[in-house]
Protein backbone atom coordinates (compact mmCIF):
# COMPACT_ATOMS: atom_id res chain seq x y z
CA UNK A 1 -206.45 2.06 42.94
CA UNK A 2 -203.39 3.64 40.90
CA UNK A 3 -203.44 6.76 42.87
CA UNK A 4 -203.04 4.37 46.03
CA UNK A 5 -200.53 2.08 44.75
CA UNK A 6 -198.99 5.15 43.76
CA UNK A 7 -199.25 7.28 47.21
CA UNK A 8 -197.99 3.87 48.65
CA UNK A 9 -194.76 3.18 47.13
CA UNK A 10 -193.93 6.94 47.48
CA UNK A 11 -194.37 6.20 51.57
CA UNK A 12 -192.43 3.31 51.13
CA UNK A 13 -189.45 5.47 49.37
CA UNK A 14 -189.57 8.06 52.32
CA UNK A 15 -189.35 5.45 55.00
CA UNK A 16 -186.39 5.48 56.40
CA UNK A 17 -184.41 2.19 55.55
CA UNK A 18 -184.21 -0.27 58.40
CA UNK A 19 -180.64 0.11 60.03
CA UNK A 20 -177.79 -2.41 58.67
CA UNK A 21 -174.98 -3.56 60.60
CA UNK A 22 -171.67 -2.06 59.59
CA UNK A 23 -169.07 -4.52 58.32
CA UNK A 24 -166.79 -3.15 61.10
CA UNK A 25 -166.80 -4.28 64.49
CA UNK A 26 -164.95 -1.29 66.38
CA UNK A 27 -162.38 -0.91 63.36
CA UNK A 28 -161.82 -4.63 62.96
CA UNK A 29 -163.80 -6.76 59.92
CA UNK A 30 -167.40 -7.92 61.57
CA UNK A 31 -167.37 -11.17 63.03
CA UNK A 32 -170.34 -13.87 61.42
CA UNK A 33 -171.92 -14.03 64.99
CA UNK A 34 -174.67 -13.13 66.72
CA UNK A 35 -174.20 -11.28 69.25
CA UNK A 36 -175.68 -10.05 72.48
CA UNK A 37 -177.13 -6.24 72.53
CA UNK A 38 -174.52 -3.39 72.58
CA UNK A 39 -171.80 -5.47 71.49
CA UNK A 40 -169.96 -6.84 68.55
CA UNK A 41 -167.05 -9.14 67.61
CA UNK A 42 -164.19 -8.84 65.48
CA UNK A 43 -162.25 -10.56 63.25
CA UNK A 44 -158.72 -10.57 64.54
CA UNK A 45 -156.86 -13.51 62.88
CA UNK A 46 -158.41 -15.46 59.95
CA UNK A 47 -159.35 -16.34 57.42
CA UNK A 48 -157.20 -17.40 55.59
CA UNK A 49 -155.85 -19.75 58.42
CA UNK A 50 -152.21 -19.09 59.49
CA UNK A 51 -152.60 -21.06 62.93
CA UNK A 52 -153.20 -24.67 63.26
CA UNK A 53 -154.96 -24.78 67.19
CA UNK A 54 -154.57 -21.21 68.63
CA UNK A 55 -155.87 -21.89 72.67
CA UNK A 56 -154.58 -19.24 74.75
CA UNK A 57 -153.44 -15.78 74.60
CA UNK A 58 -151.81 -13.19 76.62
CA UNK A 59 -151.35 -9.59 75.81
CA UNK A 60 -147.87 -7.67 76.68
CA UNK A 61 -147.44 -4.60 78.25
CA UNK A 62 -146.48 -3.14 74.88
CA UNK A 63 -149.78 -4.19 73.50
CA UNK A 64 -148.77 -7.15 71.22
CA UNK A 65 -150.23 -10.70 71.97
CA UNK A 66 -148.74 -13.97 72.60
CA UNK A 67 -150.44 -16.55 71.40
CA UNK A 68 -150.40 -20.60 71.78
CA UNK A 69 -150.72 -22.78 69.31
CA UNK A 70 -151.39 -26.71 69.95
CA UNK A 71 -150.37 -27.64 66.44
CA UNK A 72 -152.03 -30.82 66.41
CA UNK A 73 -152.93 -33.47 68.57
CA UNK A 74 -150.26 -36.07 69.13
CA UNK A 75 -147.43 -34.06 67.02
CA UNK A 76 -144.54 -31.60 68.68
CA UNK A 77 -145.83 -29.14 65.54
CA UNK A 78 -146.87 -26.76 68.48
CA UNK A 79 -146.03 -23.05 68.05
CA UNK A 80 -145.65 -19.64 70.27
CA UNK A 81 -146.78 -16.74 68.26
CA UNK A 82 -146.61 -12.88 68.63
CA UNK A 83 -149.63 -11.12 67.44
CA UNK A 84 -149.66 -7.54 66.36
CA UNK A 85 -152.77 -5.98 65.58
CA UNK A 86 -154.73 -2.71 65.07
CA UNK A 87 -157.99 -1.55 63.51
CA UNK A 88 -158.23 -1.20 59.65
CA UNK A 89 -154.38 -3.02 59.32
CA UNK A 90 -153.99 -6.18 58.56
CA UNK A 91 -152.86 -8.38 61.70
CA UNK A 92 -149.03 -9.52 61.98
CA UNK A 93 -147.88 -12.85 62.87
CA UNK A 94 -144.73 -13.78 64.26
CA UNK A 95 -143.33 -17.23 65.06
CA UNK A 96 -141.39 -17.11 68.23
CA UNK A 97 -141.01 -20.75 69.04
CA UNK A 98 -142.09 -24.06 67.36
CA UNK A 99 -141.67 -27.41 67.44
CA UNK A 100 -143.61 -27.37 71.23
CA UNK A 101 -145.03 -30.61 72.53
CA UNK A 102 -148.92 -29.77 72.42
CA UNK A 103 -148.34 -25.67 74.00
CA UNK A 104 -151.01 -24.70 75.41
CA UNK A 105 -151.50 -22.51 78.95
CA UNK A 106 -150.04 -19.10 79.12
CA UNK A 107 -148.94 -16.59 81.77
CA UNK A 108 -146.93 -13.63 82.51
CA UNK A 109 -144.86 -14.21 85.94
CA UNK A 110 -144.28 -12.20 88.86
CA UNK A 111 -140.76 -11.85 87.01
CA UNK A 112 -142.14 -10.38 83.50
CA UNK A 113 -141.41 -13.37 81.56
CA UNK A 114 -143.64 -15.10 79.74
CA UNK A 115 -144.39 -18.87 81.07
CA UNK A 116 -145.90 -21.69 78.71
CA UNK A 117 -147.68 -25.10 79.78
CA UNK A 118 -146.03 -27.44 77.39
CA UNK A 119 -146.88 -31.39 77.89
CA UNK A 120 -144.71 -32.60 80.46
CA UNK A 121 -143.35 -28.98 81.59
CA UNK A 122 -143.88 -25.69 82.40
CA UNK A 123 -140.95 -23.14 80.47
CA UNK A 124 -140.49 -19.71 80.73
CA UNK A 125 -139.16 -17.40 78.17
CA UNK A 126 -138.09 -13.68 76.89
CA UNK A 127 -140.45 -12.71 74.02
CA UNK A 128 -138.23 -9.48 73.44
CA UNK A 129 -134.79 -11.29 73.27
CA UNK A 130 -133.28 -11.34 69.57
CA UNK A 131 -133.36 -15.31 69.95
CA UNK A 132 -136.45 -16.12 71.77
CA UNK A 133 -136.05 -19.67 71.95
CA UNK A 134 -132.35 -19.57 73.44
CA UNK A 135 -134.03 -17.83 76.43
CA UNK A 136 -135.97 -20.95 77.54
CA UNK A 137 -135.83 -21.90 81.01
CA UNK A 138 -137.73 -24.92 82.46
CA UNK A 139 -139.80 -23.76 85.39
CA UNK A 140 -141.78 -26.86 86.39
CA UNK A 141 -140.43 -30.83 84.71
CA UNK A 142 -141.32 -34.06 85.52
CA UNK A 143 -144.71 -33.57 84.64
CA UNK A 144 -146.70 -36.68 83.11
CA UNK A 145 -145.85 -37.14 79.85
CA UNK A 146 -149.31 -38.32 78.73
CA UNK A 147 -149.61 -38.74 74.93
CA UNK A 148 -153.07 -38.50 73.80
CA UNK A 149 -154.25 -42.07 73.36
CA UNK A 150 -152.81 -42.66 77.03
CA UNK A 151 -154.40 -39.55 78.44
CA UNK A 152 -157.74 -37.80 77.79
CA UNK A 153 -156.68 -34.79 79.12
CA UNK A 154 -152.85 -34.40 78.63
CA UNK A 155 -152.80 -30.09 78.37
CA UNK A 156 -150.71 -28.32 80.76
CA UNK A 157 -152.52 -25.75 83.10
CA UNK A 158 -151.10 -23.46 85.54
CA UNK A 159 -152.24 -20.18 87.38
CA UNK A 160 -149.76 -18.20 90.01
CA UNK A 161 -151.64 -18.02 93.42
CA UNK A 162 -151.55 -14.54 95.25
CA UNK A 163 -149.21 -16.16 97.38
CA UNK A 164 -146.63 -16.69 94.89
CA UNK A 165 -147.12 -20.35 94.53
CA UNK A 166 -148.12 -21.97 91.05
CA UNK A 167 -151.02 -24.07 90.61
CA UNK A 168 -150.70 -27.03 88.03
CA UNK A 169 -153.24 -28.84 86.74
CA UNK A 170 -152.59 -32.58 86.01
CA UNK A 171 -155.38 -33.78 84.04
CA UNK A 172 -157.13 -37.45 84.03
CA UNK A 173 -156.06 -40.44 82.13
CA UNK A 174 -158.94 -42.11 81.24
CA UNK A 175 -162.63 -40.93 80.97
CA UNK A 176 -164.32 -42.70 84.14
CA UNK A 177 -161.20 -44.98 85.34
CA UNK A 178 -162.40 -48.01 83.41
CA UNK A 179 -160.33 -50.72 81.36
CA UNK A 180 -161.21 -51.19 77.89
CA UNK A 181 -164.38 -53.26 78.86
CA UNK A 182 -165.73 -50.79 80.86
CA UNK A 183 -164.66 -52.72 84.01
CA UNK A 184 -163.74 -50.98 87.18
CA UNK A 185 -159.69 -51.73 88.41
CA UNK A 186 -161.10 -52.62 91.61
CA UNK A 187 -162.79 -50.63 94.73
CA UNK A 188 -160.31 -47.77 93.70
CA UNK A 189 -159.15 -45.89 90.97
CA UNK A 190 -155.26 -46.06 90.63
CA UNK A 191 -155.10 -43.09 87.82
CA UNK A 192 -155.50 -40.58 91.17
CA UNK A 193 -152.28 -41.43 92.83
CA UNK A 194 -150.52 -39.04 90.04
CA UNK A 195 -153.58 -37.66 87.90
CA UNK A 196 -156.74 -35.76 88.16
CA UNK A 197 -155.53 -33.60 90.32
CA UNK A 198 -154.06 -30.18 90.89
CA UNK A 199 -150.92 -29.86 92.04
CA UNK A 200 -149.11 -26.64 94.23
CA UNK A 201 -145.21 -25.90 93.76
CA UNK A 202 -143.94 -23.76 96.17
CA UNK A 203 -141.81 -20.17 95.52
CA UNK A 204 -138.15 -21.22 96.37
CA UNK A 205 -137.25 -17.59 97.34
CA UNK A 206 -134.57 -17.35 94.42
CA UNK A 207 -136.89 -16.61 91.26
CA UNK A 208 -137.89 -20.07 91.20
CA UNK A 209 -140.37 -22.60 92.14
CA UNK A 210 -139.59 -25.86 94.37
CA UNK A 211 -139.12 -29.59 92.44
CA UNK A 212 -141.12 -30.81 96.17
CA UNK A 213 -144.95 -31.00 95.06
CA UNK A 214 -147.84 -31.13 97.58
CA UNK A 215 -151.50 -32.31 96.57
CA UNK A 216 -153.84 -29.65 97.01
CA UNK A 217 -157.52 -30.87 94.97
CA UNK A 218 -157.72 -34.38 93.66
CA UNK A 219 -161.10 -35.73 91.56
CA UNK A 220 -160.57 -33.31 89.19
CA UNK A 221 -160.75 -34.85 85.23
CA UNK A 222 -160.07 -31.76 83.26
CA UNK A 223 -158.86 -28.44 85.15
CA UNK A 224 -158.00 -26.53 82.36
CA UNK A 225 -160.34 -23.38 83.07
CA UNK A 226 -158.56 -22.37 86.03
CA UNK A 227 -158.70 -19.43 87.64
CA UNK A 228 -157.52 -17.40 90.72
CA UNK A 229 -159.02 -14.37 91.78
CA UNK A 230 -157.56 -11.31 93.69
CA UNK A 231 -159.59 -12.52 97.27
CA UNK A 232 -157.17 -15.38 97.16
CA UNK A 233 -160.21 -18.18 95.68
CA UNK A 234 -159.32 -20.63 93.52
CA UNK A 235 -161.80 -21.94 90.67
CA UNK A 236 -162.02 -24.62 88.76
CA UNK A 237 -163.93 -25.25 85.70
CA UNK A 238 -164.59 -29.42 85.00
CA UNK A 239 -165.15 -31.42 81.98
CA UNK A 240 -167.09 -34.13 83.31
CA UNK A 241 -166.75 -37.63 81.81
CA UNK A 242 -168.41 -38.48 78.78
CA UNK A 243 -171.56 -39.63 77.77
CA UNK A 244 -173.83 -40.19 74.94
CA UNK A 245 -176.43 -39.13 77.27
CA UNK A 246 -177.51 -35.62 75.83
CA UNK A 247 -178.46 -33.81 79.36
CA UNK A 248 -175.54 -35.64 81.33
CA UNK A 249 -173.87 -35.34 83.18
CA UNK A 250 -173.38 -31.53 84.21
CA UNK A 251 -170.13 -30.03 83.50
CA UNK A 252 -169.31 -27.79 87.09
CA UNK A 253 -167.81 -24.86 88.61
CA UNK A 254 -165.39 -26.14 91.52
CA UNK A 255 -164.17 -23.94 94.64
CA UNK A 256 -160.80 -25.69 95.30
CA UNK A 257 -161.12 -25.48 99.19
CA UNK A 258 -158.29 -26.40 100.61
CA UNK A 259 -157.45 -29.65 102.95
CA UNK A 260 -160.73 -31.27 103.59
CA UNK A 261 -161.68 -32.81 107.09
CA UNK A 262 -160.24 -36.28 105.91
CA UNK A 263 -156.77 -34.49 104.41
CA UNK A 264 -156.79 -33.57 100.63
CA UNK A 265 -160.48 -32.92 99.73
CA UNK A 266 -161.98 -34.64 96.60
CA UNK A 267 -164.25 -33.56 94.01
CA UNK A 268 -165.30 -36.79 92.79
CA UNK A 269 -163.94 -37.34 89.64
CA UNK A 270 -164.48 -40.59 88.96
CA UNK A 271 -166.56 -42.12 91.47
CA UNK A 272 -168.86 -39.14 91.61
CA UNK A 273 -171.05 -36.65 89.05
CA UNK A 274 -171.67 -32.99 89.79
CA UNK A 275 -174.56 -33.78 91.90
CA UNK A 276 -172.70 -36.25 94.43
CA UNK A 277 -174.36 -39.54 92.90
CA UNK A 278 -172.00 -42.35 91.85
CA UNK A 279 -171.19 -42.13 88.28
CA UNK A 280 -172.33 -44.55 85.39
CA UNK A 281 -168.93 -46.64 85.64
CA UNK A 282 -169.16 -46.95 89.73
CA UNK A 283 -172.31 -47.47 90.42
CA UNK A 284 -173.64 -50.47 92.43
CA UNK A 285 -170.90 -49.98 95.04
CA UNK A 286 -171.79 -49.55 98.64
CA UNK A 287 -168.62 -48.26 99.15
CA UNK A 288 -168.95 -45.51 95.95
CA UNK A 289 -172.18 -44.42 97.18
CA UNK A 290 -170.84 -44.00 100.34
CA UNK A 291 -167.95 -41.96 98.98
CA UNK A 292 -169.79 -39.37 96.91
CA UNK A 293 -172.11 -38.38 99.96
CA UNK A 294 -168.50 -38.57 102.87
CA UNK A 295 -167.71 -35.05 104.39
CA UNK A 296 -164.07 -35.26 102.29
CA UNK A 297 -165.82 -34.99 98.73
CA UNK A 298 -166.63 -31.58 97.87
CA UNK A 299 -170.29 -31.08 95.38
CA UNK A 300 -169.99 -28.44 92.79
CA UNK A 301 -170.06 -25.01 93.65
CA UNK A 302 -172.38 -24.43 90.12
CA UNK A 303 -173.69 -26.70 88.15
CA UNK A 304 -172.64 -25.70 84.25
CA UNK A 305 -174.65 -27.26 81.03
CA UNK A 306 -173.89 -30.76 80.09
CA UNK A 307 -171.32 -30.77 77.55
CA UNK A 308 -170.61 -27.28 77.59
CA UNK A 309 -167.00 -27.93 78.10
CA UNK A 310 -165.60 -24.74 79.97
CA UNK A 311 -161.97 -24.26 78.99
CA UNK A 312 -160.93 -20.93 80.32
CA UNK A 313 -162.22 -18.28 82.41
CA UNK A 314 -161.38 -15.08 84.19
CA UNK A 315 -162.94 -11.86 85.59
CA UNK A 316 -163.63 -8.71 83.50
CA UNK A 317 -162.03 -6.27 84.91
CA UNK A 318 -161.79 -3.66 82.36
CA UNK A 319 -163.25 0.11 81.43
CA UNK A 320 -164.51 -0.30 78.42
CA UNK A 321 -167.69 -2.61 79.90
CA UNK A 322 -168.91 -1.00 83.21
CA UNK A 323 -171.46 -4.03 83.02
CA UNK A 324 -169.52 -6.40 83.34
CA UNK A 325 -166.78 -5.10 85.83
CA UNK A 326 -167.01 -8.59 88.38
CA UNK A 327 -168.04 -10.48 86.04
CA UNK A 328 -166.97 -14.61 85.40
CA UNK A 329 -165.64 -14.51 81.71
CA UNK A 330 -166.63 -18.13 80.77
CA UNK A 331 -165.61 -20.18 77.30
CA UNK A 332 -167.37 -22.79 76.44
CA UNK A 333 -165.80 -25.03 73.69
CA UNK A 334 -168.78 -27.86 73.42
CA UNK A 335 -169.52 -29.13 70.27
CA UNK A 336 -173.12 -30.18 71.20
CA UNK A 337 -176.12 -27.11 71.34
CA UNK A 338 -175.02 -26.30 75.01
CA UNK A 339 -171.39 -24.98 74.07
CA UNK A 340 -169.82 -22.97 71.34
CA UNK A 341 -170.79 -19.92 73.85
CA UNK A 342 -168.91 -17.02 75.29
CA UNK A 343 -170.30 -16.65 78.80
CA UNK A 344 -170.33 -13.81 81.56
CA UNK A 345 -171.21 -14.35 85.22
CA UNK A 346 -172.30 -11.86 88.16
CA UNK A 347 -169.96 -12.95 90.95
CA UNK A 348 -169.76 -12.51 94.79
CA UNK A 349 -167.00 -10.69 96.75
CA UNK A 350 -164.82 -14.12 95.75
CA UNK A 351 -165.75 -14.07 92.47
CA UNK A 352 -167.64 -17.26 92.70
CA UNK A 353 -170.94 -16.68 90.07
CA UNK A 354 -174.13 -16.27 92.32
CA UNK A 355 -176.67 -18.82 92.10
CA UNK A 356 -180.33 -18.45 91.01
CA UNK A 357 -183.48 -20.44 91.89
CA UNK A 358 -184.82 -22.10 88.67
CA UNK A 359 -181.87 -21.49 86.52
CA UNK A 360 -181.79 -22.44 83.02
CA UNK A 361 -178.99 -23.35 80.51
CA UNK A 362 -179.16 -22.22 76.76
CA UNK A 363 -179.94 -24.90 73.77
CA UNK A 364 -179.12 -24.09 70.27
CA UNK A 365 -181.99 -24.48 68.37
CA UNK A 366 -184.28 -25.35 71.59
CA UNK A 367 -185.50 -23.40 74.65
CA UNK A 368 -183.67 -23.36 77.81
CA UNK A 369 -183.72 -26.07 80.02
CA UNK A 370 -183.78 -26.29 83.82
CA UNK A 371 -181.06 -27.61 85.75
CA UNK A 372 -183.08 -29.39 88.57
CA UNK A 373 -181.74 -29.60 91.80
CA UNK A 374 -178.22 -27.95 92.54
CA UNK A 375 -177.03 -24.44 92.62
CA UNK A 376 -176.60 -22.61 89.66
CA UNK A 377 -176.43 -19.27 87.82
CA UNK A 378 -177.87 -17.63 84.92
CA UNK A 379 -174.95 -15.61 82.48
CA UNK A 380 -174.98 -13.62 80.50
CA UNK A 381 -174.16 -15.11 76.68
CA UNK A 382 -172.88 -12.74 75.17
CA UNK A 383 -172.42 -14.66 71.58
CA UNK A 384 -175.75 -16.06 71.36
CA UNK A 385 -176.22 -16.28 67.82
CA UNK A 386 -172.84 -18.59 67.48
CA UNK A 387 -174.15 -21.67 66.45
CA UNK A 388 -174.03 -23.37 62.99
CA UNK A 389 -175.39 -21.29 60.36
CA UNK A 390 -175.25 -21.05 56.37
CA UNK A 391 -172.16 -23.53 56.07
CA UNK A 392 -170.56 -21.76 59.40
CA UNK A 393 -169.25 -23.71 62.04
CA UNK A 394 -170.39 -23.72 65.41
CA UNK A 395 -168.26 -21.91 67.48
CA UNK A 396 -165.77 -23.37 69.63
CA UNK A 397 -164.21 -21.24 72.03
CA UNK A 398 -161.21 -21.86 74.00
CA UNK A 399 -158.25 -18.34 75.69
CA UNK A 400 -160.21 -15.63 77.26
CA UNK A 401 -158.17 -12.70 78.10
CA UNK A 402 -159.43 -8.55 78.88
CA UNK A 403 -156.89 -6.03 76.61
CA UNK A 404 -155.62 -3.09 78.78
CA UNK A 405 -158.13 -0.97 76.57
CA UNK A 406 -161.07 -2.96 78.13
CA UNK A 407 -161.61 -4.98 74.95
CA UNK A 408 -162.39 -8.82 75.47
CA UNK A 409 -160.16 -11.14 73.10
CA UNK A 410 -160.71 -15.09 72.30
CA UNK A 411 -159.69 -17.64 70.29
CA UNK A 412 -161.49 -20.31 68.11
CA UNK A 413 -159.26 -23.42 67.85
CA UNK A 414 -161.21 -25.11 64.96
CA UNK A 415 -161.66 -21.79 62.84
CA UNK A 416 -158.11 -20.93 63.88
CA UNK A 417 -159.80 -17.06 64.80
CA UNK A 418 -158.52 -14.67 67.72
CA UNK A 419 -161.53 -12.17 68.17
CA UNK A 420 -162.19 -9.25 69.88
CA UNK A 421 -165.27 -8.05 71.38
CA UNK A 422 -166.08 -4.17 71.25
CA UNK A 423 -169.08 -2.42 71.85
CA UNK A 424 -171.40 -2.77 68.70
CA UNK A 425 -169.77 0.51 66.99
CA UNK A 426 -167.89 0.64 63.00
């Protein structure tokens, strides 16, 4: 028995040892998440925590990042931040601008400038000038100044269609359109005469965009992940309203379609759930019912998990992933077991994801559930192991962007984290 024991633990001491993960993620300190094969996130920014609410980010031609920083719900302690950063250095934070009015969409214009969503405006500015904040110019004003307790959804969103134009979101004030006593105003909901809807501002042909507004989606409570792609598509990623229910309603990917038959076309928001039935706050209403099913009200293009809460999105379209080249870059900032997730899509020649029969969405600490009836897609996660775990957060993704070296960077607003994803490498 001693010469076995003994023959044993010598086997045991030749085995190779089972392979450990580095604490490097592609040069940057290893990220606390599980993550899908062949890849790896890294630790960008934080801890400690130097940013209050970092949501979107936008990388220079140089290389440096701009980042946005809400600063706090219902405060003007919002910030603009340059990021430098490189592997095995210690990142570098600058503070362009502050005291912003809840900051939170960011773009680079067909002018070079760098162009911020602030509540109430859209501002462009020179991130290279010696004083950054005497460059401000107001692009887009007049906006709805919607503090939070008046406005569920009072972020500024904007994208620059491939005809010049700029899309801007105008989020919902209310959840379903209800008074305080959950009672409908009447056979209509008022809030969409200036709300829930996205807007389109025309190029002026002088470096500018037009005051004149047209209307060109409406039933839309939360357009914040909005996206347009190269074929000239517009998406449109929706919060739907809430609910304590856990598997409703489905959150939805919207194709923003243009004028419908009966002039601008709806998406249903908030007569109407992702499936075309009359929402919790409508229902009973012949003339609701007969609304959600009219030729003017659009269904979702893809149904998305309930509660996932998809705040940004774009398409990969970067070297250092041949994978996912086409691909729907999808965050989802839920705090219930369908979000905290980092999502990729296969897409079609518009980039719209392409559905599946029997699709399932991912449950933290479940199996995956089916969506029933409706079209939807299977992604890819590629942070699957990002729920809570040994006193860690759940994740809560919200800016997407692809580096010009391939690499895909996010932010997590409640860790106050920018991350980059690499292929699984030190």
């Amino acid at each position: 028995m001693r010469v076995l024991a003994l023959l044993l633990f010598l086997t045991l001491l030749a085995a190779p040892a089972a392979a450990q993960p580095s604490a490097t993620c592609d040069g940057y300190p290893r990220a606390d998440i599980g993550m899908a094969k062949g890849y790896c996130a890294g630790l960008v920014v934080g801890p400690p925590r130097q940013m209050r609410l970092p949501r979107s980010l936008v990388q220079l031609p140089g290389g440096d990042w701009i980042v946005s920083d809400l600063g706090g719900w219902g405060t003007a302690r919002g910030a603009i931040w340059r990021l430098s950063a490189a592997p095995g250095r210690p990142a570098r934070l600058t503070r362009l601008l502050g005291g912003l009015n809840l900051p939170h969409a960011l773009g680079i214009g067909p002018d070079g400038r760098l162009y911020v969503g602030e509540m109430s405006r859209i501002f462009r500015f020179d991130p290279e000038a010696a004083d950054p904040a005497a460059s401000i110019e107001p692009v887009v004003t007049g906006l709805p100044d919607n503090r939070l307790h008046e406005n569920r959804h009072p972020l500024s969103k904007f994208v620059f269609a491939p005809d010049g134009a700029l899309i801007v979101n105008i989020g919902a004030p209310s959840d379903q359109c209800l008074d305080a006593r959950g009672r409908r105003p009447g056979d209509d909901c008022p809030d969409l005469k200036e709300a829930g809807q996205l807007r389109r501002y025309a190029p002026d042909g002088q470096g500018g965009w037009s005051p004149d507004w047209t209307v060109v989606a409406t039933g839309l409570r939360n357009s914040l992940a909005l996206a347009a792609h190269p074929s000239g598509a517009l998406l449109q990623g929706e919060n739907s309203y809430d609910s304590p229910a856990r598997w409703a309603p489905l959150d939805e990917i919207n194709v923003i379609r243009g004028t419908g038959k009966e002039g601008v076309p709806s998406y249903g928001w908030p007569y109407c759930d992702a499936a075309g039935q009359a929402s919790p706050g409508w229902a009973g209403s012949g003339k609701i019912a007969f609304h959600c099913q009219r030729t003017g009200v659009f269904k979702a293009a893809i149904l998305l998990p309930p509660h996932s809460a998809p705040l940004d999105m774009t398409w990969y379209d970067g070297a250092m992933f041949p994978a996912l080249r086409g691909r729907l870059l999808m965050t989802w900032h839920g705090y219930r077991s369908t979000g905290g997730r980092l999502v990729a899509f296969e897409t079609d020649s518009q980039g719209v994801p392409t559905t599946k029969g029997g699709a399932r969405f991912p449950i933290y600490g479940g199996a995956p559930r089916a969506y029933g009836p409706g079209p939807a897609a299977e992604p890819l996660v590629l942070t699957p192991g990002w729920g809570a775990a040994r006193g860690r957060r759940q994740g809560a993704p919200v800016g997407v962007a692809v580096a010009a070296d391939g690499a895909i960077w996010l932010t997590d607003d409640k860790a106050g984290q920018v991350l980059r994803i690499a292929p699984d490498r030190p």
